[in-house]
C-alpha atoms as a PDB file:
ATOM      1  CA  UNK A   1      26.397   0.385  17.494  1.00  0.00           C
ATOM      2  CA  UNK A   2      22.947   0.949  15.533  1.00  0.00           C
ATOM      3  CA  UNK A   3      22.373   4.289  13.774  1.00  0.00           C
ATOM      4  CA  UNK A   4      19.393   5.213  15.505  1.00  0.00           C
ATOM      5  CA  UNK A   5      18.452   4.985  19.152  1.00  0.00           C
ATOM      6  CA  UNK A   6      14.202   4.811  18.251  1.00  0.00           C
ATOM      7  CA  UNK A   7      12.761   4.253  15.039  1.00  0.00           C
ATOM      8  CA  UNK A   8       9.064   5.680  15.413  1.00  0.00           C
ATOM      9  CA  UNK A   9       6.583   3.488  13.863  1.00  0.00           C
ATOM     10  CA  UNK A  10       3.034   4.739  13.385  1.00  0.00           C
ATOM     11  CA  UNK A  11       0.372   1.904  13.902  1.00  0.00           C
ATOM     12  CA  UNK A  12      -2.207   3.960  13.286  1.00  0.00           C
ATOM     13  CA  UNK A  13      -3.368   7.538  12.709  1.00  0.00           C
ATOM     14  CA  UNK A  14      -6.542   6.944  14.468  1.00  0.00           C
ATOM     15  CA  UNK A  15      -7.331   8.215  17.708  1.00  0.00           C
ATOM     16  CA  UNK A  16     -10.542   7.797  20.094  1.00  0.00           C
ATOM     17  CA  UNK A  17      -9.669  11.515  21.764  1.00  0.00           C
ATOM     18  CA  UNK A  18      -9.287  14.933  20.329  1.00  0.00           C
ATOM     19  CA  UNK A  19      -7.215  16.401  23.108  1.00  0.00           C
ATOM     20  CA  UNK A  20      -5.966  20.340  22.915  1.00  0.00           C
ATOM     21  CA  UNK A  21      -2.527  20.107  22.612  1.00  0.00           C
ATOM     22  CA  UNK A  22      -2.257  17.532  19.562  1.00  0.00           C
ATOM     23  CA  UNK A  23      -3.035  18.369  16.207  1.00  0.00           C
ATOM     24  CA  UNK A  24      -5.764  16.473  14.524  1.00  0.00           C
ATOM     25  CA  UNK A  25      -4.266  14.466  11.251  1.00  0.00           C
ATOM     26  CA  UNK A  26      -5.711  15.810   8.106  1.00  0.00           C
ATOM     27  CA  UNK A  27      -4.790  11.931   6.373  1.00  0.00           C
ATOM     28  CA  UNK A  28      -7.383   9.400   6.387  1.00  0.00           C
ATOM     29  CA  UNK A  29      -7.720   6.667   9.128  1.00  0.00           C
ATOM     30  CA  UNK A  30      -5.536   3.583   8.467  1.00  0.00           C
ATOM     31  CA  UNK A  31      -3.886   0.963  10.185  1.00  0.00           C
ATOM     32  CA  UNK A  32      -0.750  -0.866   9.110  1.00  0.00           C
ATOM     33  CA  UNK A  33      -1.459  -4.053   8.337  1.00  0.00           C
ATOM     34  CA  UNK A  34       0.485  -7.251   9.660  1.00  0.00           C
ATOM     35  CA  UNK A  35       2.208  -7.607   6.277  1.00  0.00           C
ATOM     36  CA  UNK A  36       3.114  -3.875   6.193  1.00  0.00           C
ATOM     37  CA  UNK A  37       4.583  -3.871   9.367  1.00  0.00           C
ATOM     38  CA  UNK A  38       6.887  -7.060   9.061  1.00  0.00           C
ATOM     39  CA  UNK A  39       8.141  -5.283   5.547  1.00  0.00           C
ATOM     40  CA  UNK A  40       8.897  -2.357   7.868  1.00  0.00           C
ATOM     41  CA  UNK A  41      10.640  -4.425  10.460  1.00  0.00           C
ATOM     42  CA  UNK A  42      12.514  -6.193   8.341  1.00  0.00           C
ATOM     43  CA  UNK A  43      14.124  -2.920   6.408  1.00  0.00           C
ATOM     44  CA  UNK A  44      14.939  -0.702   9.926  1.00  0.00           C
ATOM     45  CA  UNK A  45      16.308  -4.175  11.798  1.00  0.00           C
ATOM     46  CA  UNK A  46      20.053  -3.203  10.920  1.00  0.00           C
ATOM     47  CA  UNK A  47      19.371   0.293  12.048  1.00  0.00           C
ATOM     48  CA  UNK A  48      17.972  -0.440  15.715  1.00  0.00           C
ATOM     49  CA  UNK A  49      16.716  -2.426  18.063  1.00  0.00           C
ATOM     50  CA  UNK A  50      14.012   0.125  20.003  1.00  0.00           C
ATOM     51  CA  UNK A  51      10.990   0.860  18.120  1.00  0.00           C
ATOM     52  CA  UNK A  52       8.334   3.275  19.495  1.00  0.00           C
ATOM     53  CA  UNK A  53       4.597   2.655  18.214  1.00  0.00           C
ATOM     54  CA  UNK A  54       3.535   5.756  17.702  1.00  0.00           C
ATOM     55  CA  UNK A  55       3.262   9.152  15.973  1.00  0.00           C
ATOM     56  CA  UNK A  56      -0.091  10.169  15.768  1.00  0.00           C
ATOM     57  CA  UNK A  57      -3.215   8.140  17.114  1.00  0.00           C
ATOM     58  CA  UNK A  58      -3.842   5.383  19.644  1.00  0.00           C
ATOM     59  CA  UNK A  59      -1.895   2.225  19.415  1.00  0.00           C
ATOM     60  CA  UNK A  60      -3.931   0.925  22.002  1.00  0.00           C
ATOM     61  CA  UNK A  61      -6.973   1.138  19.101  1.00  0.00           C
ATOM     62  CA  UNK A  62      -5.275  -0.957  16.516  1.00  0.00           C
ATOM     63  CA  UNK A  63      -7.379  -4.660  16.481  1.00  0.00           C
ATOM     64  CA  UNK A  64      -3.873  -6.367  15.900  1.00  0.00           C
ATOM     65  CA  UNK A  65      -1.835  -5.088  18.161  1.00  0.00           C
ATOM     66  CA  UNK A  66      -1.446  -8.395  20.114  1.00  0.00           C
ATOM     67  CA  UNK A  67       0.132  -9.914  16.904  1.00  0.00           C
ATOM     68  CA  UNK A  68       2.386  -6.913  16.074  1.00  0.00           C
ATOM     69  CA  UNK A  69       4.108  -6.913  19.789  1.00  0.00           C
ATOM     70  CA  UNK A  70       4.350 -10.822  18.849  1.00  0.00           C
ATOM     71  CA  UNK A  71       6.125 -10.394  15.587  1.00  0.00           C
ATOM     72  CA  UNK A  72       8.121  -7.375  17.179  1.00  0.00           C
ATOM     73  CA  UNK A  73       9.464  -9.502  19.580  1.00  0.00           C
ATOM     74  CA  UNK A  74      10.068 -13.076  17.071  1.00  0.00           C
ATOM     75  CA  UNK A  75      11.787  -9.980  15.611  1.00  0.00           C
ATOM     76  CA  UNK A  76      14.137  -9.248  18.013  1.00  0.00           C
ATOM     77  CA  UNK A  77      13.014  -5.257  19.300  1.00  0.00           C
ATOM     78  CA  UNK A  78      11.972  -3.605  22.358  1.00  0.00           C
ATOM     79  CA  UNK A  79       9.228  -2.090  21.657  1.00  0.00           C
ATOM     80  CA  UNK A  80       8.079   1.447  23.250  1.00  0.00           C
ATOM     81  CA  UNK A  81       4.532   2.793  23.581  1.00  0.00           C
ATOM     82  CA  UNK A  82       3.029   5.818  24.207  1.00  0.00           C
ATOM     83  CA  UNK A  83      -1.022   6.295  24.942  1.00  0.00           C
ATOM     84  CA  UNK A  84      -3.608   8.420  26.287  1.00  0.00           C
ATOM     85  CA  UNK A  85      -4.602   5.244  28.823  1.00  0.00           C
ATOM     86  CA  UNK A  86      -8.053   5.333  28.025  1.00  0.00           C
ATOM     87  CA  UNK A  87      -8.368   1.192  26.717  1.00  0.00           C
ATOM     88  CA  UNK A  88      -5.590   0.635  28.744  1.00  0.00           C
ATOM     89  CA  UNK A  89      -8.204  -1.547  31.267  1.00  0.00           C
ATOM     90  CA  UNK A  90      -9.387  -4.105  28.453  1.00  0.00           C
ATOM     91  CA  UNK A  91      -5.215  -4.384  27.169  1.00  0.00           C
ATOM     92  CA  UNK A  92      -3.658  -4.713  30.841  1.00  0.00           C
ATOM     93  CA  UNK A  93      -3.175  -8.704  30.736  1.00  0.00           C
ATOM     94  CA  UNK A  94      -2.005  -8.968  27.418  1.00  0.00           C
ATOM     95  CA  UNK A  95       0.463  -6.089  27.589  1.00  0.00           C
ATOM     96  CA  UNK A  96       1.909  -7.564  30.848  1.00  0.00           C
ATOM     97  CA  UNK A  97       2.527 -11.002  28.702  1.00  0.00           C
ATOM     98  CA  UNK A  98       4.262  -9.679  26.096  1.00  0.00           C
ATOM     99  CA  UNK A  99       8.062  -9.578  26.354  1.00  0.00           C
ATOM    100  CA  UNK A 100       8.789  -7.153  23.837  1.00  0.00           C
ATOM    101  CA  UNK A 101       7.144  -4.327  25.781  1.00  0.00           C
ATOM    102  CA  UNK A 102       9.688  -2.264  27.452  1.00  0.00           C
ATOM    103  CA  UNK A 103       8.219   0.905  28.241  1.00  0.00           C
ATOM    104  CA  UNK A 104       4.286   2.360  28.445  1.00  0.00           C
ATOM    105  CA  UNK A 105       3.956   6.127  28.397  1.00  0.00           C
ATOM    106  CA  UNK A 106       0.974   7.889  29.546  1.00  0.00           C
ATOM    107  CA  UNK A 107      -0.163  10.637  28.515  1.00  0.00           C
ATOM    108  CA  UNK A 108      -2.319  11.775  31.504  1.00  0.00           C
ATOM    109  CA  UNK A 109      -2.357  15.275  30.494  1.00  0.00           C
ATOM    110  CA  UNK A 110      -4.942  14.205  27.612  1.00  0.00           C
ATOM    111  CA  UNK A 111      -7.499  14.765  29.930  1.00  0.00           C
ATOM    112  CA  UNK A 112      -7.779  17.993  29.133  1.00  0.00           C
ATOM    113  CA  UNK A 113     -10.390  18.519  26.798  1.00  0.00           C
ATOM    114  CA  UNK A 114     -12.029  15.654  27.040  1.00  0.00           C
ATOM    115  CA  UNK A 115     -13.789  16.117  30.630  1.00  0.00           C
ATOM    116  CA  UNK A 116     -17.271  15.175  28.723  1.00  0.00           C
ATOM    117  CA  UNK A 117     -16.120  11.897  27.206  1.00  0.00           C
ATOM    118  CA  UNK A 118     -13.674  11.059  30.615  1.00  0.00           C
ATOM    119  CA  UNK A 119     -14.610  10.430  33.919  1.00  0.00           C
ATOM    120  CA  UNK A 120     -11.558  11.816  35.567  1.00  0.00           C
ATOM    121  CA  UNK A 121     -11.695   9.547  38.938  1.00  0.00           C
ATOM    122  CA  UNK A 122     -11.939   6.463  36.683  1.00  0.00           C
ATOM    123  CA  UNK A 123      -9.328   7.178  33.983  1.00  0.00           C
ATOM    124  CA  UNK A 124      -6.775   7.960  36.510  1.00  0.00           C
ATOM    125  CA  UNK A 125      -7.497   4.833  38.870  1.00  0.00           C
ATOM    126  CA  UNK A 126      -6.966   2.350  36.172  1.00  0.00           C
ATOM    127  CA  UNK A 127      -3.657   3.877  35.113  1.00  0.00           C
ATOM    128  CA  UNK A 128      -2.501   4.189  38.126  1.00  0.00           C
ATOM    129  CA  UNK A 129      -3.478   0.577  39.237  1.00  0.00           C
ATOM    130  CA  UNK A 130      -2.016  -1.431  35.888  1.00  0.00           C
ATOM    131  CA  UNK A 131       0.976   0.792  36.678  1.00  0.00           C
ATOM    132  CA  UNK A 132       1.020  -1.432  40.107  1.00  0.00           C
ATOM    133  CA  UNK A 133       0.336  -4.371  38.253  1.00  0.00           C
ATOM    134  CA  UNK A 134       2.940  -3.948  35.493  1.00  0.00           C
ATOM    135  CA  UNK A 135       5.628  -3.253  38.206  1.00  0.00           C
ATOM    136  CA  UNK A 136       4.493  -5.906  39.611  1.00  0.00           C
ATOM    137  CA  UNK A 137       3.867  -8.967  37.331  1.00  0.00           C
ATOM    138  CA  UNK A 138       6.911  -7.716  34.295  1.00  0.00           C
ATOM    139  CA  UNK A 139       9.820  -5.918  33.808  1.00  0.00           C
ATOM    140  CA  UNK A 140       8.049  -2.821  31.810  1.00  0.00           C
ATOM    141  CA  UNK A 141       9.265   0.727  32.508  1.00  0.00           C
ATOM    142  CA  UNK A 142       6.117   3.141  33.156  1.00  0.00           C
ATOM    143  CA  UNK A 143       6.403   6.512  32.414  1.00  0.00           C
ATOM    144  CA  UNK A 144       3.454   8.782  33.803  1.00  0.00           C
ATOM    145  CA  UNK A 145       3.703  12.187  31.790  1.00  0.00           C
ATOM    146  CA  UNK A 146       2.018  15.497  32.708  1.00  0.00           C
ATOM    147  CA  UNK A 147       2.530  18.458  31.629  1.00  0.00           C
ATOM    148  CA  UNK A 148       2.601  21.002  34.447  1.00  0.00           C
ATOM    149  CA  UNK A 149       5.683  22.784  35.139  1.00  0.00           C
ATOM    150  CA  UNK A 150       5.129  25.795  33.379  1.00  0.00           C
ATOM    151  CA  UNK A 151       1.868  26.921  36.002  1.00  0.00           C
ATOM    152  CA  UNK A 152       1.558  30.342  34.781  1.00  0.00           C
ATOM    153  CA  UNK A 153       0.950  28.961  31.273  1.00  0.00           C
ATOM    154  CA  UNK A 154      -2.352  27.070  32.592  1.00  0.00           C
ATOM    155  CA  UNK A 155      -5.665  27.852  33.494  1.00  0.00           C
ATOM    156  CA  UNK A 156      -7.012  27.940  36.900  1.00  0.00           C
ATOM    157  CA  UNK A 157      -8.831  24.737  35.576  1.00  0.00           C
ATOM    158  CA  UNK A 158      -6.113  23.081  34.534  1.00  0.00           C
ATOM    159  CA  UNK A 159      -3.533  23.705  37.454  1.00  0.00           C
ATOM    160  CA  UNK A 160      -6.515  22.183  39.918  1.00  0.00           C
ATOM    161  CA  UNK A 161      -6.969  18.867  37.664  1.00  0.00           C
ATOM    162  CA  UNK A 162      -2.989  18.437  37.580  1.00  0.00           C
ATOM    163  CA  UNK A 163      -3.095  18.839  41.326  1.00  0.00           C
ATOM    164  CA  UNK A 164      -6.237  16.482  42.043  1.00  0.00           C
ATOM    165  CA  UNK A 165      -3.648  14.078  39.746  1.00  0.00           C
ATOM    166  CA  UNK A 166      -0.751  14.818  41.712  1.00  0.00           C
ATOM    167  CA  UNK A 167      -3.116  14.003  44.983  1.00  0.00           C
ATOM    168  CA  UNK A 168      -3.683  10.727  43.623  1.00  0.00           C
ATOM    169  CA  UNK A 169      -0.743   9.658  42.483  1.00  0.00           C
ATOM    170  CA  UNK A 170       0.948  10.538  46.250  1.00  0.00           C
ATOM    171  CA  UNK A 171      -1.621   8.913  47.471  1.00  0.00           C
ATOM    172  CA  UNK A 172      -1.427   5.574  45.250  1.00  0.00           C
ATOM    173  CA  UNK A 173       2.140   5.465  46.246  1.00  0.00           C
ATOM    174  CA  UNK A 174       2.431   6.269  49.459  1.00  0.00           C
ATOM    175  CA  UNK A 175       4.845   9.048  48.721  1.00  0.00           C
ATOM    176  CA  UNK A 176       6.399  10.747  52.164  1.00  0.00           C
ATOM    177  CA  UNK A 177       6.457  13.791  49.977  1.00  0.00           C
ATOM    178  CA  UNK A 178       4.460  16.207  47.872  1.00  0.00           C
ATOM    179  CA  UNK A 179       5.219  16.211  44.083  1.00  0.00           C
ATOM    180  CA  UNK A 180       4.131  19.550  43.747  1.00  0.00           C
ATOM    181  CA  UNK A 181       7.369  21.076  46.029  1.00  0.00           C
ATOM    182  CA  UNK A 182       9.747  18.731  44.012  1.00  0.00           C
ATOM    183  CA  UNK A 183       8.630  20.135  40.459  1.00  0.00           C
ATOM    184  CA  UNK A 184      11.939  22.659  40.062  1.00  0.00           C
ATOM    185  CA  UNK A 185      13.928  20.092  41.617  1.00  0.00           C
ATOM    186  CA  UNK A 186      13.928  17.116  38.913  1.00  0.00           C
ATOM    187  CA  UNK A 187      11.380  16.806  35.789  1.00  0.00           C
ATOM    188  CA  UNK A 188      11.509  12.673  36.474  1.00  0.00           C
ATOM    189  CA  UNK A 189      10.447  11.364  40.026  1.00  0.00           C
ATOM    190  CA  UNK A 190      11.082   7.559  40.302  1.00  0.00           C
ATOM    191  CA  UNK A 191       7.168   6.717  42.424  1.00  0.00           C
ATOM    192  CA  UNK A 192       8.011   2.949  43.038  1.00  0.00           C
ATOM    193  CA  UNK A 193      10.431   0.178  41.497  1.00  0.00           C
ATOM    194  CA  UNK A 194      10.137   0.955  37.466  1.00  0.00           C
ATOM    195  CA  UNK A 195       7.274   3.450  37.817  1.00  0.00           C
ATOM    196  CA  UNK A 196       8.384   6.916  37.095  1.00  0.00           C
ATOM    197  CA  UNK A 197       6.590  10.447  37.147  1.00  0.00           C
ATOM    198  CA  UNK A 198       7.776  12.611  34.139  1.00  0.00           C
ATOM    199  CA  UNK A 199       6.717  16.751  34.242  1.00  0.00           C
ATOM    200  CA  UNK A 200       7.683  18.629  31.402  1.00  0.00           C
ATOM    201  CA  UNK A 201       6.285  21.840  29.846  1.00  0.00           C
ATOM    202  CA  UNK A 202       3.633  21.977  26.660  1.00  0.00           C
ATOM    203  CA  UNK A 203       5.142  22.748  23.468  1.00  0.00           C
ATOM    204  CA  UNK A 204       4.106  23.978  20.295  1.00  0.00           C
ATOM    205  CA  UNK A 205       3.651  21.271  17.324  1.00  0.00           C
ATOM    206  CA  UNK A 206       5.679  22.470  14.352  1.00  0.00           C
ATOM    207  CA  UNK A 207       3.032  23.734  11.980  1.00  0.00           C
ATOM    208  CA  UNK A 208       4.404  25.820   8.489  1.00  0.00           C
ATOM    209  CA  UNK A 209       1.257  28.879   9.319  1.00  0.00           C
ATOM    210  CA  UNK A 210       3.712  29.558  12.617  1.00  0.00           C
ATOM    211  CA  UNK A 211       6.463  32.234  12.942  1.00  0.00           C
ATOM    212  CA  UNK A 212       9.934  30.953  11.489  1.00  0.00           C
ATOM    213  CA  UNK A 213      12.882  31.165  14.078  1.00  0.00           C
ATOM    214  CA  UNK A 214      15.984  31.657  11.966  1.00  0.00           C
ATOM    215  CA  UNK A 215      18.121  31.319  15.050  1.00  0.00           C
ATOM    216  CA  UNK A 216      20.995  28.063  14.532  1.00  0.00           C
ATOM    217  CA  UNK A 217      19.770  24.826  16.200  1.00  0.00           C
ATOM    218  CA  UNK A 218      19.618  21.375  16.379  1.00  0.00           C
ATOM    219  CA  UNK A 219      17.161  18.241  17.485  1.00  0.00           C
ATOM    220  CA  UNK A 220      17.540  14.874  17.207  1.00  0.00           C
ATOM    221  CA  UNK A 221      15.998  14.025  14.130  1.00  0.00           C
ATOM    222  CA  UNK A 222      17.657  11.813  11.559  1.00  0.00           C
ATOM    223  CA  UNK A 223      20.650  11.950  13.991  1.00  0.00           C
ATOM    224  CA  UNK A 224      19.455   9.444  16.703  1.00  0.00           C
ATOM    225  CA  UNK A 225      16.002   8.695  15.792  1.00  0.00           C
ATOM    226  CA  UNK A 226      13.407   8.785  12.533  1.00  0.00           C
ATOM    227  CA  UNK A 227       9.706   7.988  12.118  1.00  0.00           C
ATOM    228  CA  UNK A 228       7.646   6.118   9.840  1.00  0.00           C
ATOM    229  CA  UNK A 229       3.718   6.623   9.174  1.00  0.00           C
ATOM    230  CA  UNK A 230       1.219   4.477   8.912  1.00  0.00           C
ATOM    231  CA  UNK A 231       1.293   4.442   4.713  1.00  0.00           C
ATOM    232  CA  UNK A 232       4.946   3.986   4.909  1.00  0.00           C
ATOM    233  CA  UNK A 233       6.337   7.518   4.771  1.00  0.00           C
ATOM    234  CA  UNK A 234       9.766   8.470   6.040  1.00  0.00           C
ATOM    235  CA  UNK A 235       9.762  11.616   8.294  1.00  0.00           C
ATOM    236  CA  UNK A 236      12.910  13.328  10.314  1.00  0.00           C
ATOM    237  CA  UNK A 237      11.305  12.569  13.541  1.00  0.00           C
ATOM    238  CA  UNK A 238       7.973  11.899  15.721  1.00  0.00           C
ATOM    239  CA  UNK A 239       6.350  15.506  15.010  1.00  0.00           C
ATOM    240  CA  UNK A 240       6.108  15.325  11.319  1.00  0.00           C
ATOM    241  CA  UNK A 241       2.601  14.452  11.650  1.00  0.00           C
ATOM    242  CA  UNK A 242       1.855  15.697   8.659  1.00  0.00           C
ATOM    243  CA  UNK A 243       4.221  13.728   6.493  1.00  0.00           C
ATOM    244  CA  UNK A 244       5.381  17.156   5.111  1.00  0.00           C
ATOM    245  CA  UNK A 245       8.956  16.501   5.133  1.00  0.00           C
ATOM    246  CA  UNK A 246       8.415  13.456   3.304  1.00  0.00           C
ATOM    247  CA  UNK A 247      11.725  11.590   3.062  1.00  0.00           C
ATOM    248  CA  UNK A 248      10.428   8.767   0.481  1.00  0.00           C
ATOM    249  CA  UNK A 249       8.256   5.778   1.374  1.00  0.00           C
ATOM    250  CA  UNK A 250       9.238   2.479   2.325  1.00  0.00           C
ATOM    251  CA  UNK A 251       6.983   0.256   0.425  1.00  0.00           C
ATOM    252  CA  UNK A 252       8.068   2.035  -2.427  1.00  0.00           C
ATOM    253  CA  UNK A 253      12.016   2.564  -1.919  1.00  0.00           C
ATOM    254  CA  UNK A 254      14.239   0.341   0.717  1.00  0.00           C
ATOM    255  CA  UNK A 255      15.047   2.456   4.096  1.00  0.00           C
ATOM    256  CA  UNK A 256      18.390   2.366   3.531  1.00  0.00           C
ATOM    257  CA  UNK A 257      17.889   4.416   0.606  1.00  0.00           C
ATOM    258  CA  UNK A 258      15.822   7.047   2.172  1.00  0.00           C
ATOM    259  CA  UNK A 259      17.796   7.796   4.927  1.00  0.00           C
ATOM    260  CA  UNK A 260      20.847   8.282   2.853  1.00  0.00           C
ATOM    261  CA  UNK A 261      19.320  10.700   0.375  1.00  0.00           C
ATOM    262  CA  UNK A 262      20.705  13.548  -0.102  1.00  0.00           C
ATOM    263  CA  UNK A 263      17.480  15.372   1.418  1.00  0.00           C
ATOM    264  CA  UNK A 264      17.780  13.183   4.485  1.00  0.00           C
ATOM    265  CA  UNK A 265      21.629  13.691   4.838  1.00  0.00           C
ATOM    266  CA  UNK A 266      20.849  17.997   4.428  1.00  0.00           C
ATOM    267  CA  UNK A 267      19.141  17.510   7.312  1.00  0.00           C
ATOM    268  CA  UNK A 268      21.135  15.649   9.733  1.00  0.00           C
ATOM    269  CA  UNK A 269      24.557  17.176   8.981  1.00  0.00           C
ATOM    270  CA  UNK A 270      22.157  20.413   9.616  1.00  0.00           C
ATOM    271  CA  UNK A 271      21.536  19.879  12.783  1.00  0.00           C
ATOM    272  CA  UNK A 272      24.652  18.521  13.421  1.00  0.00           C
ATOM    273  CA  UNK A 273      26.014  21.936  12.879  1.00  0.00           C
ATOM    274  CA  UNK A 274      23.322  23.781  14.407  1.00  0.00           C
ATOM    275  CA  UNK A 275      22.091  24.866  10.711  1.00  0.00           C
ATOM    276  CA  UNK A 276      18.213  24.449  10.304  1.00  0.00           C
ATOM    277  CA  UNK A 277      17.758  22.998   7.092  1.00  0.00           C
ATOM    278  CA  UNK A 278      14.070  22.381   6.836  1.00  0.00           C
ATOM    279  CA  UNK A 279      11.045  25.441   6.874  1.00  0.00           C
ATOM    280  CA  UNK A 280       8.605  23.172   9.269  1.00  0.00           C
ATOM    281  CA  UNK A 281      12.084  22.620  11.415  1.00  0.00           C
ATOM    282  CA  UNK A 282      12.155  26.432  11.819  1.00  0.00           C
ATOM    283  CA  UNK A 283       8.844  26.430  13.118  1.00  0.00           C
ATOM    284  CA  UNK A 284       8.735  23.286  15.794  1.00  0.00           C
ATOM    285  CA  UNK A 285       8.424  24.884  19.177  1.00  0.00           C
ATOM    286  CA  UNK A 286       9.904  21.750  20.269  1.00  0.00           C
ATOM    287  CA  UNK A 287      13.244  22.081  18.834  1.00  0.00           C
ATOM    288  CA  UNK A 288      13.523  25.403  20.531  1.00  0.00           C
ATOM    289  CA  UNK A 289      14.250  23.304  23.878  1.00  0.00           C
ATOM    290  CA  UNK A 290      17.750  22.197  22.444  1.00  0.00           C
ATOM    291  CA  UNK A 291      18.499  25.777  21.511  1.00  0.00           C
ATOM    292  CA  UNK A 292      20.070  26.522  25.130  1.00  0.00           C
END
């Protein structure tokens, strides 16, 4: 068994949205190269076989992608992707070709604050119908993801966009039910064969100006998953944005390495014990979810 379940590996830091809830990068725009991203293959290949291509930005935005789902799969990993759906008209065919692609999420709650630059009817119809074609014509998984369980949390605005969604997405797929009455009953509603529904509430990004929570805890990072960005820096896990809890970089040291560092090793044994090691760790409002 591999140590990690996901190995997150930023594409690029770009993105063509600025939505509310993520944090724009303070680094400068890149985008891993082909060479860059076989190195990093190469080095995390005895470690998993899922990678996720993503941190911060679009993948959908990165000119190569085509070649990098090719040389993930000559490879030999699944790869995972997460996007706001926006290019995901132009991208359909050739996503639906490649056998490496496992999973698409969408993020359909990034169309809040971006109303001016998003035509809501639009963006929604041509996720929703290359969700219908992917079931369709592959074998990828597709994740729809909203964020809308926590109602008294959003504004009037915001509730009546996540219900036109809703209304659409019943609609699409003939569902004999309304999502909005099954929302305590299960945060994942399967719509059709491989196409799934996933509600969750909005978290805080982990940011070192927020209030530290002393309180024991764990999370997942380093123990079952770790992220690279797009310059090659090791991170604990997917919302190290930031690079702040920079583990070492991988064009610089081997993986291996890194992730057996003593800093590295603090930090997983940490959580493994539900001791916090890390300051932006005590201040993720994510990790507070695996504090019950």
């Amino acid at each position: 068994m591999k140590k990690y379940k996901k190995v997150y590996v930023e594409i690029t830091n770009v993105c063509n949205l600025a939505c509310d809830f993520c944090p724009e990068t303070k680094r400068k725009p890149e985008y891993v190269s082909k060479a860059a991203f076989e190195e990093i293959l190469d080095q995390i290949k005895p470690f998993t076989d899922y990678i996720y291509l993503h941190v911060m930005g679009e993948p959908l935005l990165h000119p190569k992608l085509e070649n990098l789902l090719d040389i993930s799969c000559e490879k030999g990993f699944k790869v995972n992707l997460t996007t706001n759906g926006t290019l995901i008209a132009a991208a359909a065919e050739m996503l639906i070709k490649k056998t490496a692609v496992r999973q698409i999420n969408f993020s359909l709650h990034s169309f809040d604050g971006n109303q001016a630059n998003i035509v809501k009817e639009e963006y929604i119809d041509k996720i929703l119908n290359f969700s219908n074609k992917a079931a369709a014509e592959s074998n990828i998984i597709i994740s729809l993801r909203l964020w809308n369980l926590d109602e008294a949390m959003l504004t009037e605005d915001q509730r009546k966009r996540n219900v036109d969604i809703l209304h659409k997405i019943e609609k699409n797929f003939n569902l004999s039910y309304k999502i909005q009455g099954n929302l305590s009953e299960a945060k994942a509603l399967k719509l059709r064969n491989q196409v799934y529904l996933n509600q969750d509430y909005e978290f805080k990004w982990p940011d070192l100006k927020e209030e530290e929570d002393m309180k024991s805890g764990s999370c997942f990072g380093l123990r079952n998953q770790v992220a690279i960005l797009v310059d090659g820096t090791v991170v604990p896990c997917c919302l190290d944005g930031e690079g702040i809890i920079n583990l070492g970089n991988i064009h610089e040291k081997p993986f291996s390495d890194i992730i057996h560092a003593k800093r590295a090793e603090d930090i997983k044994f940490g959580f493994c014990n539900k001791h916090v090691v890390e300051e932006l760790c005590r201040k993720c409002g994510y990790r507070k979810r695996f504090n019950k």
